[in-house]
C-alpha atoms as a PDB file:
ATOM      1  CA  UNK A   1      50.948 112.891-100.814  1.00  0.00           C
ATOM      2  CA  UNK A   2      50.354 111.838 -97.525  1.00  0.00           C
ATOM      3  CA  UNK A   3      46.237 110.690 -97.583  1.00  0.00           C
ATOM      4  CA  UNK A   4      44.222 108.801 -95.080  1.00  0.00           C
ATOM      5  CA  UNK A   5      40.539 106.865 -95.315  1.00  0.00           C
ATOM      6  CA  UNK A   6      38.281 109.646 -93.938  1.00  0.00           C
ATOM      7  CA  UNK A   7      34.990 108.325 -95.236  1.00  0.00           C
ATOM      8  CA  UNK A   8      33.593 105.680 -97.456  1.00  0.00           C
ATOM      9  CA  UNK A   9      30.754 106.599-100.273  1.00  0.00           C
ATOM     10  CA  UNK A  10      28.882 104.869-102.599  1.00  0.00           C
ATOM     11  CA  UNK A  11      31.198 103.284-105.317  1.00  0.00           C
ATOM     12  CA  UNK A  12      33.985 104.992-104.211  1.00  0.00           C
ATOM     13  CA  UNK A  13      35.777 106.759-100.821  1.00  0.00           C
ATOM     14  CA  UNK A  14      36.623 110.097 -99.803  1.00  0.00           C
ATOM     15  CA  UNK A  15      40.484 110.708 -98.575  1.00  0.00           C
ATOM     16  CA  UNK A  16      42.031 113.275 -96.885  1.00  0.00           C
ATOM     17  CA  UNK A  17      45.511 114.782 -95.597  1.00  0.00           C
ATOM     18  CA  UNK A  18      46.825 113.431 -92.609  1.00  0.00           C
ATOM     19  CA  UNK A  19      49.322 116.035 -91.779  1.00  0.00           C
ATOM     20  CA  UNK A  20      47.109 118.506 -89.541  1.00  0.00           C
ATOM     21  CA  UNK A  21      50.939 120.052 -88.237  1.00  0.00           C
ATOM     22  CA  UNK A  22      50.806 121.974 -91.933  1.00  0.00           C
ATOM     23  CA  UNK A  23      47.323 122.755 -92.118  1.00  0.00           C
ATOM     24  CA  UNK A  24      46.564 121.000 -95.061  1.00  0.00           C
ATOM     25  CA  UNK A  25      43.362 119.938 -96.066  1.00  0.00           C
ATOM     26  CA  UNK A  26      43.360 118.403 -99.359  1.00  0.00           C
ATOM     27  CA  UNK A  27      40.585 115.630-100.380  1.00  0.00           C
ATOM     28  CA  UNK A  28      40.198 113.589-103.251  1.00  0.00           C
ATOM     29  CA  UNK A  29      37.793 110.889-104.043  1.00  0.00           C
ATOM     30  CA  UNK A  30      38.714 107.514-105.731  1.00  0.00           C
ATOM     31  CA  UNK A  31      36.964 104.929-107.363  1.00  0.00           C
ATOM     32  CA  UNK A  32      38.009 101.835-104.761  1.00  0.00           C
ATOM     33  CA  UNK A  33      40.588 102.273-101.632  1.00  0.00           C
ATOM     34  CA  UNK A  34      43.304 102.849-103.532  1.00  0.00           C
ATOM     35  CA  UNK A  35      44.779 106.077-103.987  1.00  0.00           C
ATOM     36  CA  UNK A  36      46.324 105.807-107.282  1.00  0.00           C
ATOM     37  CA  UNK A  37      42.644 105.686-108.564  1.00  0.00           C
ATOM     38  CA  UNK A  38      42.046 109.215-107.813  1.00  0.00           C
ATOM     39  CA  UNK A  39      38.734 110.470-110.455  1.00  0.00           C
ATOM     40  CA  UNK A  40      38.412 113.835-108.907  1.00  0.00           C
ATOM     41  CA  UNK A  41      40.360 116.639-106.836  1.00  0.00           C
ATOM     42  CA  UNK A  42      38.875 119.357-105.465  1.00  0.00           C
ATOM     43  CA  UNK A  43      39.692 123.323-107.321  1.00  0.00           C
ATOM     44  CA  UNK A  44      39.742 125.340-104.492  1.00  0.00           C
ATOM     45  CA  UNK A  45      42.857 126.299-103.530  1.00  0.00           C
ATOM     46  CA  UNK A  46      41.976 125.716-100.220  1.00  0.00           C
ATOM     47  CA  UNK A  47      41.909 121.726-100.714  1.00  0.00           C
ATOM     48  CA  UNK A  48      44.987 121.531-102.761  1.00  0.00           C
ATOM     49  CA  UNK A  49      47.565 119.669-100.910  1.00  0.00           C
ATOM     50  CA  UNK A  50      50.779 121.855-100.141  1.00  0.00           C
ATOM     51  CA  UNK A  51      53.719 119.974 -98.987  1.00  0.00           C
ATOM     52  CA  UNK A  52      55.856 117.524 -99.251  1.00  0.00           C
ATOM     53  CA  UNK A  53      54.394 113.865 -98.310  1.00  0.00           C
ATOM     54  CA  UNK A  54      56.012 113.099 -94.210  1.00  0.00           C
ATOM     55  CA  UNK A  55      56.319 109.115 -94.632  1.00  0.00           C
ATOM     56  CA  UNK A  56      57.922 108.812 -90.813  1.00  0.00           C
ATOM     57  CA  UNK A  57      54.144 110.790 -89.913  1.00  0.00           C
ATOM     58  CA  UNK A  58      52.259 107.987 -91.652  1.00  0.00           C
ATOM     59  CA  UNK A  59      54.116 104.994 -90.440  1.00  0.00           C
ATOM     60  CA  UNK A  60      53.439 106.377 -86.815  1.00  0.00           C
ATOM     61  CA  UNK A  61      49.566 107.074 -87.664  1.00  0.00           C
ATOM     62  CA  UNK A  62      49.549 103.931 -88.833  1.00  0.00           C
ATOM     63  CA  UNK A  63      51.141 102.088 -86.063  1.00  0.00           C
ATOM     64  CA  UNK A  64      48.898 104.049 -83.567  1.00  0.00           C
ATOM     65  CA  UNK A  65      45.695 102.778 -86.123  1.00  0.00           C
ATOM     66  CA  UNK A  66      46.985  98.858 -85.287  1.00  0.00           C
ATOM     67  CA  UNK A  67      46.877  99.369 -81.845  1.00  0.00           C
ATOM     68  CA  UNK A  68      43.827 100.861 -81.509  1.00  0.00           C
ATOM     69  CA  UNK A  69      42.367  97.862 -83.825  1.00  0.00           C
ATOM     70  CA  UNK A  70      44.185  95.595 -81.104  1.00  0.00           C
ATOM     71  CA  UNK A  71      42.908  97.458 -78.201  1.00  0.00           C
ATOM     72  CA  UNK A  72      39.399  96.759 -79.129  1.00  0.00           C
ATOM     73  CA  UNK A  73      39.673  93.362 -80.514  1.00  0.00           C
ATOM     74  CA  UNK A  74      41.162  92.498 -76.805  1.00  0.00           C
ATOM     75  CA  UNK A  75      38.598  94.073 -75.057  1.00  0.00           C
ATOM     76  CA  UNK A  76      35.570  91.955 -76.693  1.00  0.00           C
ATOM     77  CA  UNK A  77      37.415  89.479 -75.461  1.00  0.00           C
ATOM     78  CA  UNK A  78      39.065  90.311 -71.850  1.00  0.00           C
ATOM     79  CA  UNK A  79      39.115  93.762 -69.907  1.00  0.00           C
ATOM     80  CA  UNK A  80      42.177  93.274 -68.348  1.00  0.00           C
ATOM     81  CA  UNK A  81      44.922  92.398 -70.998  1.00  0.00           C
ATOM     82  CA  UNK A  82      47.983  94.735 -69.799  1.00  0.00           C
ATOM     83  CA  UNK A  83      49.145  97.571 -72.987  1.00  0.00           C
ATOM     84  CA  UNK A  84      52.678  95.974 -72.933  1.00  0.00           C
ATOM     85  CA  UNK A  85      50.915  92.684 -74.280  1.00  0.00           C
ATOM     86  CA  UNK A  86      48.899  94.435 -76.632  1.00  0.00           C
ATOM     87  CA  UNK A  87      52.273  96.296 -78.069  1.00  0.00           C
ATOM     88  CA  UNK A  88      54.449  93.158 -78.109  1.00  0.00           C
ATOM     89  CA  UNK A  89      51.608  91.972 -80.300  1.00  0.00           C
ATOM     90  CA  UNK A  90      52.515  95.652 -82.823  1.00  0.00           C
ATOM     91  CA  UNK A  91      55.888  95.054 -82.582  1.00  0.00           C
ATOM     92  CA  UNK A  92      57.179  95.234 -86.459  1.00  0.00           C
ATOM     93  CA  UNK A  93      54.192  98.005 -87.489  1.00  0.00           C
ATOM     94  CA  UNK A  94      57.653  99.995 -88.466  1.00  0.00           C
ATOM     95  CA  UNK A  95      59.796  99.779 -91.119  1.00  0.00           C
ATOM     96  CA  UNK A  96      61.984 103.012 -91.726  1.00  0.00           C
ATOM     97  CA  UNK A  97      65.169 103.645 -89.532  1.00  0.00           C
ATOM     98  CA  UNK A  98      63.664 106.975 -89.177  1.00  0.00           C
ATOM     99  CA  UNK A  99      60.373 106.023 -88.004  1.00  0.00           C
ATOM    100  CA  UNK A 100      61.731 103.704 -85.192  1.00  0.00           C
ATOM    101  CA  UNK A 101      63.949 106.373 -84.200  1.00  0.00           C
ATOM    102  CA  UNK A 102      61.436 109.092 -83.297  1.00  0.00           C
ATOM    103  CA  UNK A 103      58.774 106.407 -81.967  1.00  0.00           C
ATOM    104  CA  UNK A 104      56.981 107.550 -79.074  1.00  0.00           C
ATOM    105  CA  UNK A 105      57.863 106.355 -75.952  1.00  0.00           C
ATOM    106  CA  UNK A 106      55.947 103.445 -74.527  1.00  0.00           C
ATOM    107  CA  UNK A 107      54.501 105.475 -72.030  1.00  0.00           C
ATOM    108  CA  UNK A 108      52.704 107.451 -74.469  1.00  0.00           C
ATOM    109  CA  UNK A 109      51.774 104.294 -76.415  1.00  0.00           C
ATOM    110  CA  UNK A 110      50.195 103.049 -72.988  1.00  0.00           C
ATOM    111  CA  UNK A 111      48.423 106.180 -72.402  1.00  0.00           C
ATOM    112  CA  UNK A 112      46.842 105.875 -76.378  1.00  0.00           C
ATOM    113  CA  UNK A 113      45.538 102.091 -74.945  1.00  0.00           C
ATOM    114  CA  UNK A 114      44.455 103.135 -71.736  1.00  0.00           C
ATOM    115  CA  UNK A 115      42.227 106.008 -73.407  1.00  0.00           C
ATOM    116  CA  UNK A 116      41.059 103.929 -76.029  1.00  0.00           C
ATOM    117  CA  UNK A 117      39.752 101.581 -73.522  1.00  0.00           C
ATOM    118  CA  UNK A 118      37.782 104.073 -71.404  1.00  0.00           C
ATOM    119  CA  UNK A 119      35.852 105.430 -74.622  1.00  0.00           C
ATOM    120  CA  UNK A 120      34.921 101.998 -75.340  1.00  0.00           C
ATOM    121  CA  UNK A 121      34.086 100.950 -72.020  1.00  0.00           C
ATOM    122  CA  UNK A 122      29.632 100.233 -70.967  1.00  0.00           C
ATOM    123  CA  UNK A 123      27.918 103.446 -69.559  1.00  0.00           C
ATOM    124  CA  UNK A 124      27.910 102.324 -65.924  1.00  0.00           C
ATOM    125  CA  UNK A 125      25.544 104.408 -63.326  1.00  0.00           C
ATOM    126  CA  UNK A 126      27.413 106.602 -60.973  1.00  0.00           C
ATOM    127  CA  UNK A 127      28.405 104.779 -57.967  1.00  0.00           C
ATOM    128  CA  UNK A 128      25.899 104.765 -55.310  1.00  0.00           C
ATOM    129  CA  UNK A 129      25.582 106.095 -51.709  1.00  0.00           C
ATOM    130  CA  UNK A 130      23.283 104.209 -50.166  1.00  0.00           C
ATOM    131  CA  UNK A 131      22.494 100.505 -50.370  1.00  0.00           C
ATOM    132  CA  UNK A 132      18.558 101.817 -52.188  1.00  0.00           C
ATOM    133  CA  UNK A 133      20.153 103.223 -54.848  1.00  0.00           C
ATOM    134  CA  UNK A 134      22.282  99.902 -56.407  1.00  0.00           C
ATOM    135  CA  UNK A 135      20.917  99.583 -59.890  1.00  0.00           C
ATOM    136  CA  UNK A 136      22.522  97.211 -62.046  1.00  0.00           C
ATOM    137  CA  UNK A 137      22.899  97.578 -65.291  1.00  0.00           C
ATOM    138  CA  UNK A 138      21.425  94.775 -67.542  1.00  0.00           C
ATOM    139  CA  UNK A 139      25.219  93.697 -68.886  1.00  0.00           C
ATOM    140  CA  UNK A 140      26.128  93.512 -64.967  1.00  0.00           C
ATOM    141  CA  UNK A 141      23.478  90.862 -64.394  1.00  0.00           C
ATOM    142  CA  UNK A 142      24.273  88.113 -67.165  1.00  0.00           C
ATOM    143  CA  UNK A 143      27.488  85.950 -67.649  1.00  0.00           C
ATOM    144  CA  UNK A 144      30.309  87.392 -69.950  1.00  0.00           C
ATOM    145  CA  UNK A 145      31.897  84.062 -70.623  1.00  0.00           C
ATOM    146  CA  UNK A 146      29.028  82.689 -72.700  1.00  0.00           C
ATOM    147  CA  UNK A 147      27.313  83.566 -76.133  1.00  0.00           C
ATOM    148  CA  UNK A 148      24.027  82.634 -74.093  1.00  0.00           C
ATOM    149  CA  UNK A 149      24.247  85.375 -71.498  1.00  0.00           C
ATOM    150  CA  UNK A 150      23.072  83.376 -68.934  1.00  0.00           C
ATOM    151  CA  UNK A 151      21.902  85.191 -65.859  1.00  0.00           C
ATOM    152  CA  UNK A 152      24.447  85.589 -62.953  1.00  0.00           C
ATOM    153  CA  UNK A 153      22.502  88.163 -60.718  1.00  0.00           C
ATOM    154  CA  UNK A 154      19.995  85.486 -58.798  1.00  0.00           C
ATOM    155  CA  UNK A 155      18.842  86.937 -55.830  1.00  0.00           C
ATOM    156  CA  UNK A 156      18.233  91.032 -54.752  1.00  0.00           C
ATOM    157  CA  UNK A 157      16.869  91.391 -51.762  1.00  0.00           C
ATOM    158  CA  UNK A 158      15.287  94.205 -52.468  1.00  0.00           C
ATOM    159  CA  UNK A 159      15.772  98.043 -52.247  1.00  0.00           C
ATOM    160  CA  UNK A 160      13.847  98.295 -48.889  1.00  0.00           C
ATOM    161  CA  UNK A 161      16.210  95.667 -46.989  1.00  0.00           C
ATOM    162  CA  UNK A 162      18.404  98.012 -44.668  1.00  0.00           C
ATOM    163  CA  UNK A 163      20.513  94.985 -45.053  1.00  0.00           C
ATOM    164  CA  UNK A 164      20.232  94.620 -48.464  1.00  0.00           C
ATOM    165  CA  UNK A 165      22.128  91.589 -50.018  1.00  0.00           C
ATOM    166  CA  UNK A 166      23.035  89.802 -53.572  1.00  0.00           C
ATOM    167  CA  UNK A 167      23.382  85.979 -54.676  1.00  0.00           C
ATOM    168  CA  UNK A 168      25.364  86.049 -57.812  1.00  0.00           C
ATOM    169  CA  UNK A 169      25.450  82.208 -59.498  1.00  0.00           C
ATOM    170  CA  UNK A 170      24.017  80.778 -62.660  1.00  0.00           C
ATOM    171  CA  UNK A 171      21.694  77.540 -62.241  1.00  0.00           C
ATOM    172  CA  UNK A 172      24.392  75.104 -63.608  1.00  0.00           C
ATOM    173  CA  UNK A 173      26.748  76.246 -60.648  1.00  0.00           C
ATOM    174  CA  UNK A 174      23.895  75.838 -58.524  1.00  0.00           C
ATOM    175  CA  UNK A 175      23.301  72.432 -59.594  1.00  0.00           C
ATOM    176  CA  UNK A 176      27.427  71.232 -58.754  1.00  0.00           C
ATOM    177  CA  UNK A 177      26.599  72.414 -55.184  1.00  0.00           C
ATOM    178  CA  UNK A 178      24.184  69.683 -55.209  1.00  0.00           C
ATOM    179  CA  UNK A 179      26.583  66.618 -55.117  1.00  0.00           C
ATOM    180  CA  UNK A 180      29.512  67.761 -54.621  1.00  0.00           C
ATOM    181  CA  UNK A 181      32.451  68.764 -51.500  1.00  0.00           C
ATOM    182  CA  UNK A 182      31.647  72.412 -50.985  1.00  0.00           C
ATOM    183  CA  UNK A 183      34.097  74.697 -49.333  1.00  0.00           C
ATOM    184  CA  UNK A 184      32.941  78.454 -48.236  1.00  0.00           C
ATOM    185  CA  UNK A 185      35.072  81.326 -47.235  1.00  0.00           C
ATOM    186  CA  UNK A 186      34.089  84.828 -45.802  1.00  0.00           C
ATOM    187  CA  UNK A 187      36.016  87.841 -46.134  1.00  0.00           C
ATOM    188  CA  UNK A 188      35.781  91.313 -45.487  1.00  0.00           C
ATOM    189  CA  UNK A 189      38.900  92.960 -46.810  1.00  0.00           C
ATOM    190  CA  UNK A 190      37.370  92.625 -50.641  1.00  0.00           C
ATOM    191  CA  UNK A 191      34.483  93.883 -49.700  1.00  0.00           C
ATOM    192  CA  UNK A 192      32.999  96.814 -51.991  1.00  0.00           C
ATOM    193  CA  UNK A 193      31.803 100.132 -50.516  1.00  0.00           C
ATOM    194  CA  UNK A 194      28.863  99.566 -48.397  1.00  0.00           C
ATOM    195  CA  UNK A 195      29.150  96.056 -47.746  1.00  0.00           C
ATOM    196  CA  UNK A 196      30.422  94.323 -44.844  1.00  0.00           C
ATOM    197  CA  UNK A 197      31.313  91.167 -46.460  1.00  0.00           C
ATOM    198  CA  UNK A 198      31.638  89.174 -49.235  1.00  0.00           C
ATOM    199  CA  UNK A 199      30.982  85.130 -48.480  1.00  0.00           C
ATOM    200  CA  UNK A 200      31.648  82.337 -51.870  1.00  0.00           C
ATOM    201  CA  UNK A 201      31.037  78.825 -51.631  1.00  0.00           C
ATOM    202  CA  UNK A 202      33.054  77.178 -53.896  1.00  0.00           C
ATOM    203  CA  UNK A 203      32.468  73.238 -55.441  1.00  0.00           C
ATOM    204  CA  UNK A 204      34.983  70.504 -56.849  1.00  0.00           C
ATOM    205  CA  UNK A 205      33.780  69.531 -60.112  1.00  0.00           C
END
């Protein structure tokens, strides 16, 4: 019997059939997370499970589980780690001869990272038309890199500016530019949507 963690209760946790393609619903409850502790099964006929356990089903549920888990640890940490990284990191998640021959393609394992990422990615406000109606989220305004999240956002100014503008910096970068060799660079290639330009001083530190 195929069963997967469906939902955890008090001094014990609820399991269920993972084969959907039969249209099985069995449940049991056990005492811990193990299955062999089952301490009750359900009567109806309904929940009674009805085939024959599909070990090559599991291994790929499971594999597809440890990516997701890797997805999301690697997006706390940086947005843009590529999927073939985060499957290199998987490889080994099968075992049978069986299993690794009917493994989905990595295509479709990119596809399973790419939509993982986009349900755990900030609500961000819908991209603006006019310069008025930039409103950045809080997140948007502080530094990622630090536990601190210092501000970044410095200067706005203003919804009312026709030429509106930003300063994005953080005081300690701020203070390099005060003894240091500055170099500054404009370009307007990399400039978002309604902007004209986008100039960066940079310091040696």
């Amino acid at each position: 019997m195929n069963l997967i963690d469906w939902m955890s209760i008090k001094n014990g946790t609820k399991w269920r059939c993972l084969d959907t393609r039969q249209y099985c619903h069995a449940k049991c409850e056990t005492d811990g997370n193990i299955i062999e502790y089952i301490i009750k099964t359900k009567n109806d006929t309904d929940l009674i499970h009805n085939h024959a356990p599909d070990i090559v089903a599991f291994e790929h549920k499971e594999k597809r589980r440890i990516i997701k888990e890797a997805t999301l640890a690697c997006s706390k940490v940086l947005n843009n780690v590529r999927p073939r990284q985060i499957l290199t990191n998987c490889v080994g998640t099968l075992n049978s001869k069986e299993a690794i021959a009917t493994m989905p393609s990595y295509d479709a394992d990119r596809q399973a990272i790419n939509r993982c990422k986009k349900l755990n990615l900030p609500s961000c406000p819908q991209e603006p038309k006019t310069l008025s109606e930039i409103n950045f989220p809080d997140f948007l305004t502080k530094c990622l890199c630090d536990d601190d999240q210092e501000k970044f956002l410095l200067y706005d100014s203003g919804k009312d500016d026709p030429d509106r503008f930003f300063i994005f910096s953080t005081l300690n970068d701020l203070k390099l530019l005060e003894n240091s060799h500055c170099f500054a660079d404009g370009t307007f290639s990399i400039a978002p949507k309604l902007f004209y330009q986008v100039y960066t001083i940079h310091a040696m530190s």
